[in-house]
Protein backbone atom coordinates (compact mmCIF):
# COMPACT_ATOMS: atom_id res chain seq x y z
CA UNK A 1 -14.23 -24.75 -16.19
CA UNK A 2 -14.02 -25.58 -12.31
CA UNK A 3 -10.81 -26.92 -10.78
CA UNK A 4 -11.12 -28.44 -7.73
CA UNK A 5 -8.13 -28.04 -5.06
CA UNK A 6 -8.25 -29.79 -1.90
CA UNK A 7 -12.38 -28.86 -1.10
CA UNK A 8 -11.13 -25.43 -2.39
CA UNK A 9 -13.16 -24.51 -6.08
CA UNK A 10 -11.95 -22.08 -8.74
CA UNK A 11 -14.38 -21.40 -11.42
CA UNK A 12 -13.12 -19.58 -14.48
CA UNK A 13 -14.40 -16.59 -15.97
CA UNK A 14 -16.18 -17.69 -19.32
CA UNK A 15 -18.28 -14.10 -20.16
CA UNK A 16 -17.96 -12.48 -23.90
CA UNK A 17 -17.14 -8.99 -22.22
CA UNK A 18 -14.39 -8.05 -19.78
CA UNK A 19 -15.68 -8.90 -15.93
CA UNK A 20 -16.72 -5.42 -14.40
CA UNK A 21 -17.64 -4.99 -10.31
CA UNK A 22 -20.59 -4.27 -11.13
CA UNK A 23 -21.22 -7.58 -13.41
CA UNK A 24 -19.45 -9.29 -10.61
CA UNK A 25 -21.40 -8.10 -7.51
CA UNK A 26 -24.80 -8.09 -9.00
CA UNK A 27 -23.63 -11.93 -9.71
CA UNK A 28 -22.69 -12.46 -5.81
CA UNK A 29 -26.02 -10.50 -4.50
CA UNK A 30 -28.25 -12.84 -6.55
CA UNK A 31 -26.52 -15.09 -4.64
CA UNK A 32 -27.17 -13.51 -1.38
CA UNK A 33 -23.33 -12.90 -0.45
CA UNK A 34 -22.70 -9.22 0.66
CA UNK A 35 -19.76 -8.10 -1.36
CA UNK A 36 -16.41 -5.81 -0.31
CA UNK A 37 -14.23 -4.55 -2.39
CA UNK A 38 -10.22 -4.39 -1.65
CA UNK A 39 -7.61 -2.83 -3.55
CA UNK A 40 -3.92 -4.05 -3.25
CA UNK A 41 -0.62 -2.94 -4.47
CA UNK A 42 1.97 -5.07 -6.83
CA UNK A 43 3.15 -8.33 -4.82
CA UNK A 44 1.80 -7.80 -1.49
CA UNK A 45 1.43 -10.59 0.61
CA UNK A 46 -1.02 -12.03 3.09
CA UNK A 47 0.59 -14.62 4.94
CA UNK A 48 -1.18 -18.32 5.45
CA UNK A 49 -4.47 -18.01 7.07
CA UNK A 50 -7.75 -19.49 7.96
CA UNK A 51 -11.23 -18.01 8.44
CA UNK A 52 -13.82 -19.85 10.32
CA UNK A 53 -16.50 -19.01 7.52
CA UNK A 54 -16.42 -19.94 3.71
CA UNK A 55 -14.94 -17.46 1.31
CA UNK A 56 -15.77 -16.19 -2.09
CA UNK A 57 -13.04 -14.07 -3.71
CA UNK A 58 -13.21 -12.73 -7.54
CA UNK A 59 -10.45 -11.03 -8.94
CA UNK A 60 -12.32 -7.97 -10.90
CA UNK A 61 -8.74 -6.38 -12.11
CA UNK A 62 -5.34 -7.98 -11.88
CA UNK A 63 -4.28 -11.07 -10.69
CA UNK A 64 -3.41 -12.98 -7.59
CA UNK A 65 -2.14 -16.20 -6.88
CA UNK A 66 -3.62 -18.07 -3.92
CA UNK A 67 -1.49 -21.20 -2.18
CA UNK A 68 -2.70 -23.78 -0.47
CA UNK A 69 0.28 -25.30 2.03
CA UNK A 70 -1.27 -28.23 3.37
CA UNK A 71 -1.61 -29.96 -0.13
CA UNK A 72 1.32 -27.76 -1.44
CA UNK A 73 -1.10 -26.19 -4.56
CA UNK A 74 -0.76 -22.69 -6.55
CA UNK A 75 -3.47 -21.42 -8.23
CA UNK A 76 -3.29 -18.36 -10.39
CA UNK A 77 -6.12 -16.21 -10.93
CA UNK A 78 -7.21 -13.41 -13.52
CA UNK A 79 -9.47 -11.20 -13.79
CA UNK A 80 -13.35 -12.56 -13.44
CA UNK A 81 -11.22 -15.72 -11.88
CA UNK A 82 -14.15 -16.84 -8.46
CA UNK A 83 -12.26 -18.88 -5.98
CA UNK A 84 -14.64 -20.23 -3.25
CA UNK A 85 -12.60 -21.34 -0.20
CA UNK A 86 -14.06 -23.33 2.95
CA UNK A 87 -13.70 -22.35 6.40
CA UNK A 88 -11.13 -23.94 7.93
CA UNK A 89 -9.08 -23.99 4.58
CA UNK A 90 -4.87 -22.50 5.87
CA UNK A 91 -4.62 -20.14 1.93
CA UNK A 92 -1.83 -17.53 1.69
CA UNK A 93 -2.17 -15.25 -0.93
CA UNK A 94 0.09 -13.00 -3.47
CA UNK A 95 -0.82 -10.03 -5.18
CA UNK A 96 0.32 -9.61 -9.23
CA UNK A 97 3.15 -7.69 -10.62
CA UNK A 98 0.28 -4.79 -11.30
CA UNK A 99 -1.64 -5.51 -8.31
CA UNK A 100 -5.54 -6.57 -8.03
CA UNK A 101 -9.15 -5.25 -6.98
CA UNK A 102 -10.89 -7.71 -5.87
CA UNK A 103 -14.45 -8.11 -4.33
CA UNK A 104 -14.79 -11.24 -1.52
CA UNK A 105 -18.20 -12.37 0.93
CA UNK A 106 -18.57 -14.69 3.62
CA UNK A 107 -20.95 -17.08 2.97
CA UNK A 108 -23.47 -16.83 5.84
CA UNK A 109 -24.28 -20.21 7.53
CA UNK A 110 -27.93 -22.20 7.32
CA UNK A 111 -29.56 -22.18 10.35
């Protein structure tokens, strides 16, 4: 299922087993993103933002709830949850009540 938020696109996960980084990053390589991990603690915050490259987040463990001020949209995520988020996009995001790992790319530009 893909919901579509203001040219931002969250695709839900849909496996049979439990989304591991290792399922997850294989998944991003194939698509030749270069993955990072990040670990966060219960409710942190990063406070509205842009990035002047597209952005591919999954959530491997936890949740986190990205916002999206300009067209005043939530959207929660779980784990296996892919957000993909275009450069330019202002996104805020919270951390869950039992925090998140999460691995994220830039999508490198076609020259």
């Amino acid at each position: 299922m893909n919901i579509k938020q203001s040219s931002v696109r969250v695709t839900r996960w849909h496996g049979s087993q439990h989304p591991t980084f290792s399922t997850i990053t294989r998944d991003m390589k194939k698509e030749g993103l270069r993955p990072y991990m990040w670990v966060n603690a219960p409710n942190h915050r990063y406070g509205v933002r842009t990035h002047g490259y597209d952005k591919v987040l999954y959530v491997v463990e936890g949740t986190v709830e990205i916002s999206l001020p300009d067209s005043n949209q939530r959207m929660n995520l779980r784990a296996g949850d892919r957000v993909d988020i275009p450069a330019g996009v202002r996104h805020g995001t919270i951390v869950g009540a039992n925090g998140a790992k999460c691995v994220e790319a830039a999508v490198a530009r076609q020259s």
